[in-house]
C-alpha atoms as a PDB file:
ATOM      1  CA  UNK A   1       0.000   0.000   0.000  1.00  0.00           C
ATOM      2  CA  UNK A   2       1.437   3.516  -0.633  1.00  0.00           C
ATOM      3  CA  UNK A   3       2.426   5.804   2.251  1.00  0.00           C
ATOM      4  CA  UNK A   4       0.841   9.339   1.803  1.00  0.00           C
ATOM      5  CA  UNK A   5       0.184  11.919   4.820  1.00  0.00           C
ATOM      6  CA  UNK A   6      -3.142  11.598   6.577  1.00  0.00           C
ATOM      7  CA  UNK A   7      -3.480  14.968   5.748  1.00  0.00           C
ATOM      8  CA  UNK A   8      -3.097  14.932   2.295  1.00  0.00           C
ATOM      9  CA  UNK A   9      -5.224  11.726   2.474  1.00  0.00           C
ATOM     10  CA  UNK A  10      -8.168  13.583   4.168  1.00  0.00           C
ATOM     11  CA  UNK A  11      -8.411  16.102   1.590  1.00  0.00           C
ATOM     12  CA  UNK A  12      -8.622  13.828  -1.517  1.00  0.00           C
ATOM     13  CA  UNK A  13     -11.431  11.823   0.280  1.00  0.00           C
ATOM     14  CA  UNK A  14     -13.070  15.240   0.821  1.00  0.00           C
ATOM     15  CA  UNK A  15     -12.929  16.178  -3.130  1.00  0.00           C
ATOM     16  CA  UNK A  16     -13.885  12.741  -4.033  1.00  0.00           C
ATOM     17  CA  UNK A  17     -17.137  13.355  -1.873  1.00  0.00           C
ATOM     18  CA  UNK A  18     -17.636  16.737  -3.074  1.00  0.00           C
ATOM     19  CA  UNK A  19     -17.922  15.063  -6.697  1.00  0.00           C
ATOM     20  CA  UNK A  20     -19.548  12.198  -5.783  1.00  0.00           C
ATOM     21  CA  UNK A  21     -22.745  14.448  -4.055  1.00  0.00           C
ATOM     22  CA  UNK A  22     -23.589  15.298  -7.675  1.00  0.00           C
ATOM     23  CA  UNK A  23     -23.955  12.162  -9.143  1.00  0.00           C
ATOM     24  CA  UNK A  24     -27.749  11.230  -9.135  1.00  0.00           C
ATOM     25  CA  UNK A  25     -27.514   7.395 -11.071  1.00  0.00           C
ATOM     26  CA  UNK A  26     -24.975   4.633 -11.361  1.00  0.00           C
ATOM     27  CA  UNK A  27     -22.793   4.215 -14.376  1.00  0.00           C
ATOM     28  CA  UNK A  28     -22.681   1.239 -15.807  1.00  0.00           C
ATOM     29  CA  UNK A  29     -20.256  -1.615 -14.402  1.00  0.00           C
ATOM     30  CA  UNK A  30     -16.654  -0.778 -15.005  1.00  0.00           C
ATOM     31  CA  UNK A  31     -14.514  -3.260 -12.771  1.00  0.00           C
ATOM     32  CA  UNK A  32     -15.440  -6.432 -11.168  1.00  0.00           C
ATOM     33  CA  UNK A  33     -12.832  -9.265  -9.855  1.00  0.00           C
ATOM     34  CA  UNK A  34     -10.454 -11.726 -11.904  1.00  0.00           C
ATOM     35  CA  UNK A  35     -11.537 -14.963 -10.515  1.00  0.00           C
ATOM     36  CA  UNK A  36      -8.216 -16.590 -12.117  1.00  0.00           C
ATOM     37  CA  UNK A  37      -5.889 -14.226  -9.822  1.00  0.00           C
ATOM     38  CA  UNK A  38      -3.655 -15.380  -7.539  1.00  0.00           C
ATOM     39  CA  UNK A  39      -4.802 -16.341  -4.030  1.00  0.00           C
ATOM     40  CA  UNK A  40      -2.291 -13.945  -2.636  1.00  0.00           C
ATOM     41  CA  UNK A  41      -3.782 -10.922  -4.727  1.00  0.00           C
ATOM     42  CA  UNK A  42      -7.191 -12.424  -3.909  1.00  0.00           C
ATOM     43  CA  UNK A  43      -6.800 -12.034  -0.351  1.00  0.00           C
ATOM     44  CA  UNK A  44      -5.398  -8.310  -0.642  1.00  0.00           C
ATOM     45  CA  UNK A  45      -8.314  -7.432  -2.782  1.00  0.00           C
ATOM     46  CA  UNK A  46     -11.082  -8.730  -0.039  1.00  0.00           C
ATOM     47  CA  UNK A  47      -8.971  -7.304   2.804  1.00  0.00           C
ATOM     48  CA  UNK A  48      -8.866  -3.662   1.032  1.00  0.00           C
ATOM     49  CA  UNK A  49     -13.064  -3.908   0.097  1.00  0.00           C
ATOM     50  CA  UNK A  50     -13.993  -5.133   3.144  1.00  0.00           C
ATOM     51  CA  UNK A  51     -12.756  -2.307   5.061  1.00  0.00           C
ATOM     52  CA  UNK A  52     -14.071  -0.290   2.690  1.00  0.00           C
ATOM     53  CA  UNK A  53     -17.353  -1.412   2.636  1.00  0.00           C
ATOM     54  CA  UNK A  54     -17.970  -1.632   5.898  1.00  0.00           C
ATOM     55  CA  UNK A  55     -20.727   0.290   7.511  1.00  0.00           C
ATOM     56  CA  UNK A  56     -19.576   2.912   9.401  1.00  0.00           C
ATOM     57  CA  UNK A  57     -22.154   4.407  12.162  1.00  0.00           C
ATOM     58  CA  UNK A  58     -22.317   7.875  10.533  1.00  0.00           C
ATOM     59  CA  UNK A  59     -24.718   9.032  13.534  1.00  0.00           C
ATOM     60  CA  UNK A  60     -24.053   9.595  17.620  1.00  0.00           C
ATOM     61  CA  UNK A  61     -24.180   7.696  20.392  1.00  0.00           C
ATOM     62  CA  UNK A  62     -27.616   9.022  21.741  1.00  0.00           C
ATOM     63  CA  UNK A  63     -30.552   7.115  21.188  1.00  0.00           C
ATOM     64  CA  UNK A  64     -33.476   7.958  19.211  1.00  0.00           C
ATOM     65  CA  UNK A  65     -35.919   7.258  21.703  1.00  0.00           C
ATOM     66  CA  UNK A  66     -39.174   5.695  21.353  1.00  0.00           C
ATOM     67  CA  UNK A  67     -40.571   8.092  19.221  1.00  0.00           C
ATOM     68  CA  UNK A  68     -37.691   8.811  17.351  1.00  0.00           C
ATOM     69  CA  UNK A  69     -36.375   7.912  13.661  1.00  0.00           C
ATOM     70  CA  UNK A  70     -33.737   8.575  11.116  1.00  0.00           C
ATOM     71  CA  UNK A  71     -34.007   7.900   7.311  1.00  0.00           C
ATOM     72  CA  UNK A  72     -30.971   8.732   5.679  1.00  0.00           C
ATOM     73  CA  UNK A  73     -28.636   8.866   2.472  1.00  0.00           C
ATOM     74  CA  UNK A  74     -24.856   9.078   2.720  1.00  0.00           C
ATOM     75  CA  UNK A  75     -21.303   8.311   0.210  1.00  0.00           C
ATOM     76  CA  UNK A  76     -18.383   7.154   1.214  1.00  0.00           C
ATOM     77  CA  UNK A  77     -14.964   6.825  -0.585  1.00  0.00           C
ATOM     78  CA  UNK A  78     -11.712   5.224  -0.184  1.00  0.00           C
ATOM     79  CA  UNK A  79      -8.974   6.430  -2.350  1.00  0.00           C
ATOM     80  CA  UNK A  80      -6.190   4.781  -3.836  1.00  0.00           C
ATOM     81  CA  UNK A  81      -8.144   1.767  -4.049  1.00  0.00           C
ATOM     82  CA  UNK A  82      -6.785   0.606  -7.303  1.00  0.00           C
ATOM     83  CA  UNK A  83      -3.166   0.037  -6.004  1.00  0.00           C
ATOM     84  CA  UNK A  84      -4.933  -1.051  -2.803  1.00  0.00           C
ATOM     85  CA  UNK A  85      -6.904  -3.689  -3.911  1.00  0.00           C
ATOM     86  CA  UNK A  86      -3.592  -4.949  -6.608  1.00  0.00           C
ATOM     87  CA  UNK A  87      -3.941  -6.900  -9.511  1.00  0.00           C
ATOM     88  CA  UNK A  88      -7.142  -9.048  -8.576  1.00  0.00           C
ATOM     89  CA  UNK A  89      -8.889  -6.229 -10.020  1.00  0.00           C
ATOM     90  CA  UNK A  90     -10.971  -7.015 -13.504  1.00  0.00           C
ATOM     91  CA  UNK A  91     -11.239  -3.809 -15.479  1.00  0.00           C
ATOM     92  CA  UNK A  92     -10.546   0.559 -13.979  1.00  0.00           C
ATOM     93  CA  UNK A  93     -11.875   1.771 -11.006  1.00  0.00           C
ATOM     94  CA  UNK A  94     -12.360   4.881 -12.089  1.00  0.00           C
ATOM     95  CA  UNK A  95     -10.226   7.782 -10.424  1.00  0.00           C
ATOM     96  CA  UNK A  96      -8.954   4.939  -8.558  1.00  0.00           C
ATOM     97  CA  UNK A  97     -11.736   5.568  -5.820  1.00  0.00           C
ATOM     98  CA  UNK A  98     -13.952   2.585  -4.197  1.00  0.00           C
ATOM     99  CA  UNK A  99     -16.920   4.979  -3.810  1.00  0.00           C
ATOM    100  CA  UNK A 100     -20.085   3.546  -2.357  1.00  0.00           C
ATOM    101  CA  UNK A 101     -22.955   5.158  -2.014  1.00  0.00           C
ATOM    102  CA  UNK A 102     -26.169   4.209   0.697  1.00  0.00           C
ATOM    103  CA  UNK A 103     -29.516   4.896   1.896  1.00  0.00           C
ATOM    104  CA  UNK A 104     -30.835   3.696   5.435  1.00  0.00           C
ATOM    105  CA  UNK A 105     -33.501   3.689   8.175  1.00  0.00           C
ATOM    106  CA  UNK A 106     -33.156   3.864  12.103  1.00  0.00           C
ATOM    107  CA  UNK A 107     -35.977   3.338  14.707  1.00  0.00           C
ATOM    108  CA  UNK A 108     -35.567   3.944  18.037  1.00  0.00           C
ATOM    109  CA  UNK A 109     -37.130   1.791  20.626  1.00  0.00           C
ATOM    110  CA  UNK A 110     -37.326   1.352  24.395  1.00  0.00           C
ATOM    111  CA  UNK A 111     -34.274   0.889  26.658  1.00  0.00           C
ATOM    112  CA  UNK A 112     -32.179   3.243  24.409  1.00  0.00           C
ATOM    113  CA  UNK A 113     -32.315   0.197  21.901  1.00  0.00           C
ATOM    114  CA  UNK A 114     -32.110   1.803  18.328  1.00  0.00           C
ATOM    115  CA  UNK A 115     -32.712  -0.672  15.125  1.00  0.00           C
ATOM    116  CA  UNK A 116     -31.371  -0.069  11.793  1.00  0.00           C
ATOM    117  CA  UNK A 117     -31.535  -1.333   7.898  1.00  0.00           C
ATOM    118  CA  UNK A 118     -29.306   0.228   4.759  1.00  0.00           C
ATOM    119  CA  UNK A 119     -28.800  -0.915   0.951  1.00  0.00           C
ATOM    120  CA  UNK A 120     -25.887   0.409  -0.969  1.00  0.00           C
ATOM    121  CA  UNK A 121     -24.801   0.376  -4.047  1.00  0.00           C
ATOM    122  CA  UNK A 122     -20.986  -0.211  -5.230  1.00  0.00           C
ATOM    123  CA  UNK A 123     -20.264   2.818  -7.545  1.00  0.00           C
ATOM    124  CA  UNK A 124     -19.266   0.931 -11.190  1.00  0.00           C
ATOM    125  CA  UNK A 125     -20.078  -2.358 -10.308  1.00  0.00           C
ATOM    126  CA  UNK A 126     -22.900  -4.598  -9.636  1.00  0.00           C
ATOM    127  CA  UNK A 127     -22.075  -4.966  -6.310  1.00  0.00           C
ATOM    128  CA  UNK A 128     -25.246  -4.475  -3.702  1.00  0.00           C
ATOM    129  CA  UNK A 129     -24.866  -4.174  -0.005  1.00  0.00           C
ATOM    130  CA  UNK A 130     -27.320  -5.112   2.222  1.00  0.00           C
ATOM    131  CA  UNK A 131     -26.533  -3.764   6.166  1.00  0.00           C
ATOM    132  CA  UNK A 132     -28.214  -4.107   9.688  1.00  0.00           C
ATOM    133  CA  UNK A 133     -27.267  -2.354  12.814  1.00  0.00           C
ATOM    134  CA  UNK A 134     -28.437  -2.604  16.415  1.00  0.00           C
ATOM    135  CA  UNK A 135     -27.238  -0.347  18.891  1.00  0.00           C
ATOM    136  CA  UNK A 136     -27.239   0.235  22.804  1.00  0.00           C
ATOM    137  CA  UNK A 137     -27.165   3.401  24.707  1.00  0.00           C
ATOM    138  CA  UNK A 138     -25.062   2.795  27.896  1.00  0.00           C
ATOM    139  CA  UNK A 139     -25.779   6.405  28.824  1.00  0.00           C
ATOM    140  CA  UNK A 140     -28.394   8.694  27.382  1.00  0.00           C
ATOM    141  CA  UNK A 141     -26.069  12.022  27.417  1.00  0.00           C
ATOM    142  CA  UNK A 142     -27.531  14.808  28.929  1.00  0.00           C
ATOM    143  CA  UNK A 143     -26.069  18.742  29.099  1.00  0.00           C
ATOM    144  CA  UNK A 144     -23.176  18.126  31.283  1.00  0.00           C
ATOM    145  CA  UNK A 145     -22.328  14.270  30.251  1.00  0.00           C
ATOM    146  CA  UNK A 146     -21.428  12.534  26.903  1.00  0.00           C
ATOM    147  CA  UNK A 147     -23.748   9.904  25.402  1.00  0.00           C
ATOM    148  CA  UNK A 148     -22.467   6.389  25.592  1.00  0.00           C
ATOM    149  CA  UNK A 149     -22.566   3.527  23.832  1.00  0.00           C
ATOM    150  CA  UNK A 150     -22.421  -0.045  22.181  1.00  0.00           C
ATOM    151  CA  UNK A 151     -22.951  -1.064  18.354  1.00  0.00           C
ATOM    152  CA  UNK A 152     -23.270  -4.009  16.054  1.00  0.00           C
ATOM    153  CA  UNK A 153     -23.601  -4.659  12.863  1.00  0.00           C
ATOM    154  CA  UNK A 154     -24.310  -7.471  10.325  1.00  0.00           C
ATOM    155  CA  UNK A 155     -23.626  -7.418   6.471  1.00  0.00           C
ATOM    156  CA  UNK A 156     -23.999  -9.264   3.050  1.00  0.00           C
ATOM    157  CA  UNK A 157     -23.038  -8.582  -0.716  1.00  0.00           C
ATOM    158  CA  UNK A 158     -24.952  -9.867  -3.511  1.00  0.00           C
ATOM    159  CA  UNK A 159     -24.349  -8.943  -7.246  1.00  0.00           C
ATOM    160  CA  UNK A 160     -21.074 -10.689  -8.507  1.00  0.00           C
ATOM    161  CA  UNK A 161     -20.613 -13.966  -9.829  1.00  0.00           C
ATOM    162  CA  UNK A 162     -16.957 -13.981  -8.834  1.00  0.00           C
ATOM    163  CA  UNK A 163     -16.932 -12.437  -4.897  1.00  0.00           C
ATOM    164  CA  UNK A 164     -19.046 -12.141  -1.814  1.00  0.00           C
ATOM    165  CA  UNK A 165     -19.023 -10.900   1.354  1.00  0.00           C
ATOM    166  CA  UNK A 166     -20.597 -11.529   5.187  1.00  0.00           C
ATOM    167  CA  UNK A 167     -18.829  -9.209   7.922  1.00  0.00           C
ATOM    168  CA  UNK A 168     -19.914  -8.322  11.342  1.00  0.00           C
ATOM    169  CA  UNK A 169     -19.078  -5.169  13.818  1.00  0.00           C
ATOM    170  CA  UNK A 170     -18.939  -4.709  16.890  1.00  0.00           C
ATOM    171  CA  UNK A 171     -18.065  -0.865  18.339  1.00  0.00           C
ATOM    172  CA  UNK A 172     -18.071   1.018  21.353  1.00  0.00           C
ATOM    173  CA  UNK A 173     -18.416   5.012  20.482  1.00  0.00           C
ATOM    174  CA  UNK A 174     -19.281   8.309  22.409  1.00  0.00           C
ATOM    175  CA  UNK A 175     -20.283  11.275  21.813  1.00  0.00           C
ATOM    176  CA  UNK A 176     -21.530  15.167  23.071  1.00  0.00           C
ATOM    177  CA  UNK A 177     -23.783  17.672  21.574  1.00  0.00           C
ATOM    178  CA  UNK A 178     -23.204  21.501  21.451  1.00  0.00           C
ATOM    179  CA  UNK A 179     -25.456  23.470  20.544  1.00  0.00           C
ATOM    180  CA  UNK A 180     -25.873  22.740  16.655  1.00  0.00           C
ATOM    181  CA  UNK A 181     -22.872  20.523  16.397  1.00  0.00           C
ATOM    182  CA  UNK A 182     -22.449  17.468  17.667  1.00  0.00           C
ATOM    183  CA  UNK A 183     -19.149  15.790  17.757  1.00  0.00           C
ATOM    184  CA  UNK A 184     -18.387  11.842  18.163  1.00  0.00           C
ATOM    185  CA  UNK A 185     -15.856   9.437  17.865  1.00  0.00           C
ATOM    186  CA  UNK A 186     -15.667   5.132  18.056  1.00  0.00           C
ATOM    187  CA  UNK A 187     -13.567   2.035  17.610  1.00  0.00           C
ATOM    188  CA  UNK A 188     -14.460  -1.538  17.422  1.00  0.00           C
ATOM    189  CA  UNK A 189     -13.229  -4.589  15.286  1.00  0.00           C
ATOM    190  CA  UNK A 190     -14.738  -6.063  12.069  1.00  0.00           C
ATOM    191  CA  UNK A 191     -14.729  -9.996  11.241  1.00  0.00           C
ATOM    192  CA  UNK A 192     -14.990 -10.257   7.172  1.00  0.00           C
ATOM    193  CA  UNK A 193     -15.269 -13.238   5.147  1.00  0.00           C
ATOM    194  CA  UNK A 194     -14.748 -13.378   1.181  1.00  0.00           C
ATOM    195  CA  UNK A 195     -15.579 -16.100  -1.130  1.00  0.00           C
ATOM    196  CA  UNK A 196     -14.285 -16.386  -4.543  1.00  0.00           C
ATOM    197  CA  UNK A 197     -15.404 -18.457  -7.337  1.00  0.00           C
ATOM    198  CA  UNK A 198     -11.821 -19.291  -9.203  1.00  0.00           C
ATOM    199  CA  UNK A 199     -11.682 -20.138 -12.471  1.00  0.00           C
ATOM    200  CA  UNK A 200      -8.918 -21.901 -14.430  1.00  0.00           C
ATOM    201  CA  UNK A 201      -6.755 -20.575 -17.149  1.00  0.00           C
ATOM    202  CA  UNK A 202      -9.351 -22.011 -19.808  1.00  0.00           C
ATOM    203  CA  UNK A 203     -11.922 -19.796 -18.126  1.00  0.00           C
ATOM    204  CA  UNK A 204     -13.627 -23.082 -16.875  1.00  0.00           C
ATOM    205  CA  UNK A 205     -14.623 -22.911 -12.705  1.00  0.00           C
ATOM    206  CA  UNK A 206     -11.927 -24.065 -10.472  1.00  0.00           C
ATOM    207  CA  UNK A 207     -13.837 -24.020  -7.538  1.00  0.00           C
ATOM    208  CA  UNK A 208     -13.788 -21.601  -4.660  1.00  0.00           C
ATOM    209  CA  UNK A 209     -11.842 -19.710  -2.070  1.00  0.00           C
ATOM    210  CA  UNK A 210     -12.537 -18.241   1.244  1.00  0.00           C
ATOM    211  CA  UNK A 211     -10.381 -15.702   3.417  1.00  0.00           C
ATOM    212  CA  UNK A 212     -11.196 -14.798   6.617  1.00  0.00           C
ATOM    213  CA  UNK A 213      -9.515 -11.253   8.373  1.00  0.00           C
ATOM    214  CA  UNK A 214      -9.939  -9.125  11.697  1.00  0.00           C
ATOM    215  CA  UNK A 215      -9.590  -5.407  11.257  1.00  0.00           C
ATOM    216  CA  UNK A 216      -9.632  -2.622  14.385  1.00  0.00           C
ATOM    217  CA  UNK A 217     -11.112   0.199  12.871  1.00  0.00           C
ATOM    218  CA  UNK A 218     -11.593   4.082  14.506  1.00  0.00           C
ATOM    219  CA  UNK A 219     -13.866   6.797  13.718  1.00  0.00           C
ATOM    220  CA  UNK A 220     -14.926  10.309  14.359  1.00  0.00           C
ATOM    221  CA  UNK A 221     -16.617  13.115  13.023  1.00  0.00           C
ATOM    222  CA  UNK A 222     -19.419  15.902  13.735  1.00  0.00           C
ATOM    223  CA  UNK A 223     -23.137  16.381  12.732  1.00  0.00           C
ATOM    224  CA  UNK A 224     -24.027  19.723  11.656  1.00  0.00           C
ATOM    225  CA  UNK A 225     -27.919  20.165  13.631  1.00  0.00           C
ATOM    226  CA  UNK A 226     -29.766  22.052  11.356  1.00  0.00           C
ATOM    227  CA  UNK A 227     -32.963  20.115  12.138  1.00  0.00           C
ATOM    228  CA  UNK A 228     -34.092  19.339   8.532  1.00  0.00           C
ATOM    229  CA  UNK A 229     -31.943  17.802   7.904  1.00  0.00           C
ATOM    230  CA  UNK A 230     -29.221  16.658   9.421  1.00  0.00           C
ATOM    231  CA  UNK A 231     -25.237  16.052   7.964  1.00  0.00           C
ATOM    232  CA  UNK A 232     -22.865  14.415   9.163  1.00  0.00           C
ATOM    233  CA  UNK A 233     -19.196  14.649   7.951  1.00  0.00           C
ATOM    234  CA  UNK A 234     -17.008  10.928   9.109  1.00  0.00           C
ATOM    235  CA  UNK A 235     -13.842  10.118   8.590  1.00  0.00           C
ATOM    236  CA  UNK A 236     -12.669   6.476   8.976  1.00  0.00           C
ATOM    237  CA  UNK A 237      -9.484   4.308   9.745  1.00  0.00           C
ATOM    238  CA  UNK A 238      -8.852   0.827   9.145  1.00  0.00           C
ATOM    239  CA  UNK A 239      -5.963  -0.116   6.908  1.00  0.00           C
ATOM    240  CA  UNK A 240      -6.539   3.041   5.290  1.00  0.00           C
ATOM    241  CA  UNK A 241      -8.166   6.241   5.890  1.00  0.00           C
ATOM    242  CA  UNK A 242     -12.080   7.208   3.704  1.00  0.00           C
ATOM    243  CA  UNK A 243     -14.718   9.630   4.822  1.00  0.00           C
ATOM    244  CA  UNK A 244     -18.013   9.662   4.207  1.00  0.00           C
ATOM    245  CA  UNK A 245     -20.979  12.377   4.367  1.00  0.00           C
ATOM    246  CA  UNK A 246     -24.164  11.798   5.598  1.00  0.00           C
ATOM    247  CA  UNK A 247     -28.086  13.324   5.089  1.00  0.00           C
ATOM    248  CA  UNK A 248     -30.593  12.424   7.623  1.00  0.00           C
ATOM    249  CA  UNK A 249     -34.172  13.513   8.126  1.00  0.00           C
ATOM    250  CA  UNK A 250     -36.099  12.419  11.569  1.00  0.00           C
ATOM    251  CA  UNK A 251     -37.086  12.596  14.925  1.00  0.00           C
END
């Protein structure tokens, strides 16, 4: 992987989302994976994706509440994904970006339980993601205390005839609201399995492959509280740093 400055890092995630807020429909597919790559450039692609398509909370640590809800619609990109992800790559990925894009529902419920769904979309591929999330307030947060609290998450690709993916979260984060901002931060580890179906140098199947990897991964960021609606602005660590922006409209 190449060594750049987190700085410099941060600010081509930010341009990448700045483009990526205009674009209202998919292009067509433009990469998908070489199932006849080696199982060394195999594993480095699902460890790079899998980071990258992980998803990130986006939201605080304070729970909805029993009346409360979120629908939402958010992007996220990871550059230098190309060199990233090596040679197990079939076809550009243009600008070099993974860029995934997502929309989502929360529900709060009693006990500072909140419950949450998402579908995304890999940008250039065929790639779906389908996401759950449950998450547990510790502490509510009031004016003079943080909120509090734990996270997990379940997901599943569909889309590819070559690779899929089944990863689960689990994240402890906090956070504090001031006036119209409210900043928060997390960490947590992510279990991902890949599965790829191989295929010979005659094109014919060879059967499949599955890698398993544990990631740590940290987060913070700050939502902007301007009641309808709501954005958040994330920016993510695993093996690499990505940010991601987020548009929310609820209770």
């Amino acid at each position: 992987m190449r060594s750049t400055g987190l700085g410099h890092r941060v600010v081509r995630v930010a341009a990448l989302l700045g483009l990526l807020g205009t674009v209202a429909v998919a292009p067509a597919r433009a990469w998908d994976v070489d199932g006849g790559a080696r199982s060394l450039d195999l594993e480095r692609f699902h460890e790079s994706f899998s980071l990258g398509a992980y998803p990130y909370p986006r939201h605080s640590a304070k729970p909805l509440g029993t009346l409360g809800f979120d629908i939402w619609a958010d992007v996220s990109g990871t550059p230098d994904f190309d060199s990233d992800a090596g040679p197990a790559l079939d076809g550009d990925v243009p600008g070099g970006y993974l860029a995934i894009y997502r929309v989502g529902a929360r529900k709060g419920l009693p006990f500072g339980i909140d419950l949450g769904a998402s579908w995304g979309k890999v940008v250039d591929t065929d790639v779906d993601l389908l996401s759950g999330e449950v998450s547990w307030a510790i502490l509510d947060g009031g004016v003079a205390t943080p909120a509090l609290g734990l996270r997990g998450t379940y997901s599943r690709s569909s889309g590819s005839d070559v690779y899929s993916l089944e990863q689960a979260g689990l994240e402890a984060e906090i956070s504090k609201g001031f006036a119209v901002l409210t900043p928060y931060a997390g960490a947590g580890f992510v279990w991902s399995q890949g599965t790829f179906e191989r295929t010979g140098p005659t094109g014919a199947s060879a059967g499949s492959s599955t890698y398993d990897s544990t990631r740590a991964i940290v987060y913070g960021g700050v939502i902007v509280n301007l009641l309808v609606p709501k954005i958040a602005f994330e920016v993510e660590k695993g093996d690499t740093v990505q940010g991601a922006i987020r548009v929310s409209f609820g209770l």
